[in-house]
C-alpha atoms as a PDB file:
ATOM      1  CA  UNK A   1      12.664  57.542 -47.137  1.00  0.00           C
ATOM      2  CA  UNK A   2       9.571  59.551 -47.578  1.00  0.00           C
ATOM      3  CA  UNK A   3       8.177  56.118 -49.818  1.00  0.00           C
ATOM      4  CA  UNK A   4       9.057  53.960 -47.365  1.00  0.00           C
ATOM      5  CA  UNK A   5       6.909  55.553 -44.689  1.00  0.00           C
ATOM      6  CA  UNK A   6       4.096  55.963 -47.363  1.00  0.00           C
ATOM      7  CA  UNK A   7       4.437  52.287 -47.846  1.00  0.00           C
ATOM      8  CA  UNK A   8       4.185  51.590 -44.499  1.00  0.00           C
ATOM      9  CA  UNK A   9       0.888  53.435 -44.302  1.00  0.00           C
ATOM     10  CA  UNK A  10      -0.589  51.366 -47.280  1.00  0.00           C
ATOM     11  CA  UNK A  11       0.525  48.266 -44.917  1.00  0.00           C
ATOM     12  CA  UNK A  12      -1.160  49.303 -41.664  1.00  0.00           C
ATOM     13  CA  UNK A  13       1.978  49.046 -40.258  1.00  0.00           C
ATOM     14  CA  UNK A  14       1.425  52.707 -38.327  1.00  0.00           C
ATOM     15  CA  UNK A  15       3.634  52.343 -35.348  1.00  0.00           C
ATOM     16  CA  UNK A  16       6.808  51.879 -38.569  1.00  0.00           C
ATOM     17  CA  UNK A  17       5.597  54.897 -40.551  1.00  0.00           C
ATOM     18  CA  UNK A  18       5.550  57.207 -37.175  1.00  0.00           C
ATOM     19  CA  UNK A  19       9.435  56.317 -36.587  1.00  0.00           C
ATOM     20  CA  UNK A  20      10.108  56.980 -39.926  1.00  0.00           C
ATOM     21  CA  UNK A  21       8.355  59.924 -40.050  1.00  0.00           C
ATOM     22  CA  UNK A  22      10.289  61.279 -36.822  1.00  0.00           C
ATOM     23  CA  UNK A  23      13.545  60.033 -38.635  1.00  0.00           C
ATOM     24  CA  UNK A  24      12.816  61.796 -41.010  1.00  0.00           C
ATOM     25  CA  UNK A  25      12.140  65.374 -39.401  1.00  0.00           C
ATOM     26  CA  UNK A  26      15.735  64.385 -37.278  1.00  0.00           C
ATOM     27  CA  UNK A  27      18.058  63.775 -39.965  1.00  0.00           C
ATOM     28  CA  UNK A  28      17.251  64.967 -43.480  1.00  0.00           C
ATOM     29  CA  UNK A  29      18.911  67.597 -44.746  1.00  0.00           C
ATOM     30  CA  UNK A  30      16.486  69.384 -46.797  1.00  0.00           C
ATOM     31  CA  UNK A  31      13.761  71.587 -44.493  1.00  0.00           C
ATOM     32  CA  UNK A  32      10.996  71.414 -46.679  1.00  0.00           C
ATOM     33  CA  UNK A  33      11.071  67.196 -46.594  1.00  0.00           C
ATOM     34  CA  UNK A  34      11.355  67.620 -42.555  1.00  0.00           C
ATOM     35  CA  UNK A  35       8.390  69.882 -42.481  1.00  0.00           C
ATOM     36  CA  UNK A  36       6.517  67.520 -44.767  1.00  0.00           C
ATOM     37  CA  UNK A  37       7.558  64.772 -42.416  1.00  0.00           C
ATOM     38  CA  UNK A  38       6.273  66.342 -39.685  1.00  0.00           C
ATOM     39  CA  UNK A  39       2.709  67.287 -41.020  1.00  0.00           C
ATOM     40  CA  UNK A  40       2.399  63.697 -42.399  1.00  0.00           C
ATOM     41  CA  UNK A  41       3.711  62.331 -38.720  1.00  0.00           C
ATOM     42  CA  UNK A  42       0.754  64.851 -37.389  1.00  0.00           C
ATOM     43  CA  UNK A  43      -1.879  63.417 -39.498  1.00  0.00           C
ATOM     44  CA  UNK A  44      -0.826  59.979 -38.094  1.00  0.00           C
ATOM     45  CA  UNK A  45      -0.833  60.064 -35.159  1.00  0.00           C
ATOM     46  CA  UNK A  46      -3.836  62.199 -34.967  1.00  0.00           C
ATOM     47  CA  UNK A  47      -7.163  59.953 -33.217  1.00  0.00           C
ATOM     48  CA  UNK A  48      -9.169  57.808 -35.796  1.00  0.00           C
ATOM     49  CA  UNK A  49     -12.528  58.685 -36.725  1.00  0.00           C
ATOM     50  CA  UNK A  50     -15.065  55.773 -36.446  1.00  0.00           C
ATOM     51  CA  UNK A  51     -17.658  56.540 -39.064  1.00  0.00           C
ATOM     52  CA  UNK A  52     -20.920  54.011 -38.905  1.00  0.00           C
ATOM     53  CA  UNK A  53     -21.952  52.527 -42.162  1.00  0.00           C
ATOM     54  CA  UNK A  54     -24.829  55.399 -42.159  1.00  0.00           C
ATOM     55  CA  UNK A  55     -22.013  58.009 -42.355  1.00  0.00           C
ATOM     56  CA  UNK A  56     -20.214  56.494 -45.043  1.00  0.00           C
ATOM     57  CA  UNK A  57     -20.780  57.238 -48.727  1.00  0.00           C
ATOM     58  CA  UNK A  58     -22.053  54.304 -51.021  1.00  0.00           C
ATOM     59  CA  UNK A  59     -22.061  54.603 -54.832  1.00  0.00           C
ATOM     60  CA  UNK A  60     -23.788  52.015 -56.631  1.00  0.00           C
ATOM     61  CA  UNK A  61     -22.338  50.126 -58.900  1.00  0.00           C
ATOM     62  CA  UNK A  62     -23.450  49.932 -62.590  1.00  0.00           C
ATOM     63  CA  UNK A  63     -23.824  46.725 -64.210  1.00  0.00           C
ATOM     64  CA  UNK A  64     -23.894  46.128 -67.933  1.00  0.00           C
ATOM     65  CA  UNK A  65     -27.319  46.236 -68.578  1.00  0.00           C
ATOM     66  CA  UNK A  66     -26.910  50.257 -67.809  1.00  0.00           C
ATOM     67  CA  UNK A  67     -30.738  51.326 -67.479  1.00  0.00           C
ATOM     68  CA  UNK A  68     -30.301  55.303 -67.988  1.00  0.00           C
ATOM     69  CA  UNK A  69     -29.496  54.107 -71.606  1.00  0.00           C
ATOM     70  CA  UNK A  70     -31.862  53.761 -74.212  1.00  0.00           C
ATOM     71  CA  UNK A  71     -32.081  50.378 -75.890  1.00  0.00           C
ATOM     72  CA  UNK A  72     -30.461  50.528 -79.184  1.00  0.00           C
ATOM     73  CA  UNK A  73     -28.590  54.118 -79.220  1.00  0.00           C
ATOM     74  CA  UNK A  74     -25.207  52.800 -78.820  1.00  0.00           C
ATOM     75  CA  UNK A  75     -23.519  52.776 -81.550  1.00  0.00           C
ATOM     76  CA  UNK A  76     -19.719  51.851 -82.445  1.00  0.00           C
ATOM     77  CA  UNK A  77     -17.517  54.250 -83.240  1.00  0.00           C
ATOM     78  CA  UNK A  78     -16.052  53.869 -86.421  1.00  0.00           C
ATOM     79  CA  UNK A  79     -13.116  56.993 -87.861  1.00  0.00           C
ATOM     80  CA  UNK A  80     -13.290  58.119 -90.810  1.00  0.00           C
ATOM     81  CA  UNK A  81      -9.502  57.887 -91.664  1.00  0.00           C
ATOM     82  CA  UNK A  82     -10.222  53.925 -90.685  1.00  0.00           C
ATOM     83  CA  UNK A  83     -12.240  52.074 -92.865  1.00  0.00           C
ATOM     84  CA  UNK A  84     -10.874  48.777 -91.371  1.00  0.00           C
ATOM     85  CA  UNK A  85     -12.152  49.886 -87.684  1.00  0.00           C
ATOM     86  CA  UNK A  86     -15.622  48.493 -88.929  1.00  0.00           C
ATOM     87  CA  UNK A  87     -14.232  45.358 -89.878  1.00  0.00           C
ATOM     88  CA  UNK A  88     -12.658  44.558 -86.209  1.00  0.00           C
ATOM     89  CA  UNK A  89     -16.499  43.844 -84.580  1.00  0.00           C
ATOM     90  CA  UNK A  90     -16.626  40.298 -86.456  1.00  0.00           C
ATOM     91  CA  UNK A  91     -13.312  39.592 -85.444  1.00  0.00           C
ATOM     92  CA  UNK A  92     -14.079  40.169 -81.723  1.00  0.00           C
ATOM     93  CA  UNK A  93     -11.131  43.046 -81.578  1.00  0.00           C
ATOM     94  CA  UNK A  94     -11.331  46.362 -79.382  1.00  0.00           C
ATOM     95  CA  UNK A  95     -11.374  49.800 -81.045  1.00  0.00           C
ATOM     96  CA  UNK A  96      -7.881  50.457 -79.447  1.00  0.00           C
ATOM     97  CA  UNK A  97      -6.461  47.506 -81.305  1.00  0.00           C
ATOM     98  CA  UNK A  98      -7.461  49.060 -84.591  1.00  0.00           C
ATOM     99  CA  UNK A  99      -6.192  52.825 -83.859  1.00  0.00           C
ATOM    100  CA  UNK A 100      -3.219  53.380 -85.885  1.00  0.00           C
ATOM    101  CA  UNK A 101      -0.748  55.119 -82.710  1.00  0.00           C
ATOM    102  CA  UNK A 102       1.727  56.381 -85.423  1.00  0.00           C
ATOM    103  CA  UNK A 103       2.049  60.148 -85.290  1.00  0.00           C
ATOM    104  CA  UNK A 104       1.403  62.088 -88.151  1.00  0.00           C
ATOM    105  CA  UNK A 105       4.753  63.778 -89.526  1.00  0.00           C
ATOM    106  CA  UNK A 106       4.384  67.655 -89.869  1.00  0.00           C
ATOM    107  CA  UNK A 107       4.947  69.054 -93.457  1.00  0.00           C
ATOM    108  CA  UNK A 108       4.915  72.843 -92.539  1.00  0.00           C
ATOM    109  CA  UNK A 109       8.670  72.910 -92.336  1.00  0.00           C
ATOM    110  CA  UNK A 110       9.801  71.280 -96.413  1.00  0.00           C
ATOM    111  CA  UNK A 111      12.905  69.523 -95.710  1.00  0.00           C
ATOM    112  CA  UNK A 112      15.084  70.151 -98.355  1.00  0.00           C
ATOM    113  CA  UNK A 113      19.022  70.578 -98.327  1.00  0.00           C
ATOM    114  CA  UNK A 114      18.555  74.087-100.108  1.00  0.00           C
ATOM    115  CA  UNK A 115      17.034  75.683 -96.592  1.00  0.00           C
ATOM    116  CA  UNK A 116      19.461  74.124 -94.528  1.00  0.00           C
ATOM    117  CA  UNK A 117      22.165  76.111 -96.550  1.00  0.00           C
ATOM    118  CA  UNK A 118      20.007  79.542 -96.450  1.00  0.00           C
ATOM    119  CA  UNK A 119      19.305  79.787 -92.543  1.00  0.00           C
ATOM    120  CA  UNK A 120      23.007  78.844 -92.597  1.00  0.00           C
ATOM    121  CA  UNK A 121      24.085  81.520 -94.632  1.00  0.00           C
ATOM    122  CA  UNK A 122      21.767  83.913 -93.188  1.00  0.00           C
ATOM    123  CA  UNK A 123      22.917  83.114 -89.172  1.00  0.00           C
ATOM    124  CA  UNK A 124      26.568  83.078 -90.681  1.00  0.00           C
ATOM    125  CA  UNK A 125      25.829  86.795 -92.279  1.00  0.00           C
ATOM    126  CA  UNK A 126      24.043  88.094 -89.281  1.00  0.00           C
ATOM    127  CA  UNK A 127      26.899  87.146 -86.870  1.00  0.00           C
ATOM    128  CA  UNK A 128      30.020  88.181 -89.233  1.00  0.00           C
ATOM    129  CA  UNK A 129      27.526  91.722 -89.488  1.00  0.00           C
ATOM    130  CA  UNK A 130      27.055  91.894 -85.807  1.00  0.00           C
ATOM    131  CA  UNK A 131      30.933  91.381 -85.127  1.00  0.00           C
ATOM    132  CA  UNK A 132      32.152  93.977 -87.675  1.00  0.00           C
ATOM    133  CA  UNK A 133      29.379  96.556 -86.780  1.00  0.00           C
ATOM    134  CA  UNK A 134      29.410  96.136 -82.746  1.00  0.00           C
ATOM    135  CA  UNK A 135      31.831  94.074 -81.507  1.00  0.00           C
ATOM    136  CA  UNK A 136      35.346  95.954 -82.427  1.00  0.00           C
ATOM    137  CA  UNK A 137      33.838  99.685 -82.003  1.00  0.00           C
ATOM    138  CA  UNK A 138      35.323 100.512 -85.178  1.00  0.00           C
ATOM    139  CA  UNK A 139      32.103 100.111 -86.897  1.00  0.00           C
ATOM    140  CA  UNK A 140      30.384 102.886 -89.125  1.00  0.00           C
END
């Protein structure tokens, strides 16, 4: 319930999210979603600033002719591992369509049937050892 008074919000329908909110703090069962409800219902129904456009914050936007770049230092980026990434500029593709997104696959662990059947053995031999010398008290 606690998206559907959000989404009310990001409707300007106010007067919905406040009952929500207050149905919320009356009938959920978990105290830490009432409590949020009721901050939240706080915040809304606190009074509206009215800011003048003076007040307000403007960032300018930046259009493609960027001028706190120097003419000609751009430069594509082209990986070394991808010779072909050089080739996708004539053919009017992005980088991202030339990355290759396959993982690489670790070889720090060999896979090999042989190691299987050691750390077998050895968890095997550790437990049959830790039985016999702990578990029945009749150890050495």
């Amino acid at each position: 319930m606690m998206w559907l008074a959000l989404a009310y919000q990001a409707c300007g329908r106010e007067q919905d999210c406040i009952d929500t909110y207050k149905w919320l703090e009356n009938n959920h069962p978990v105290p830490k979603m009432k409590k949020q409800a009721a901050d939240l219902r706080y915040i809304m129904e606190a009074p509206k600033l009215e800011l003048s456009p003076e007040e307000r914050v403007t960032i300018p936007l930046l259009n493609s002719e960027d001028s706190w770049v120097k003419k000609g230092s751009r430069k594509a980026y082209t990986p070394r591992y991808n010779p072909a990434a050089g080739a996708t500029k004539a053919q009017n593709k992005s980088y991202w369509d030339s990355v290759d997104w396959d993982a690489p696959v670790p070889n720090f662990i060999p896979d090999k049937w042989y190691y299987r059947v050691a750390w077998l053995l050895l968890i095997v031999g550790v437990t049959v050892y830790l039985n016999w010398h702990y578990g029945t008290g009749a150890g050495p």
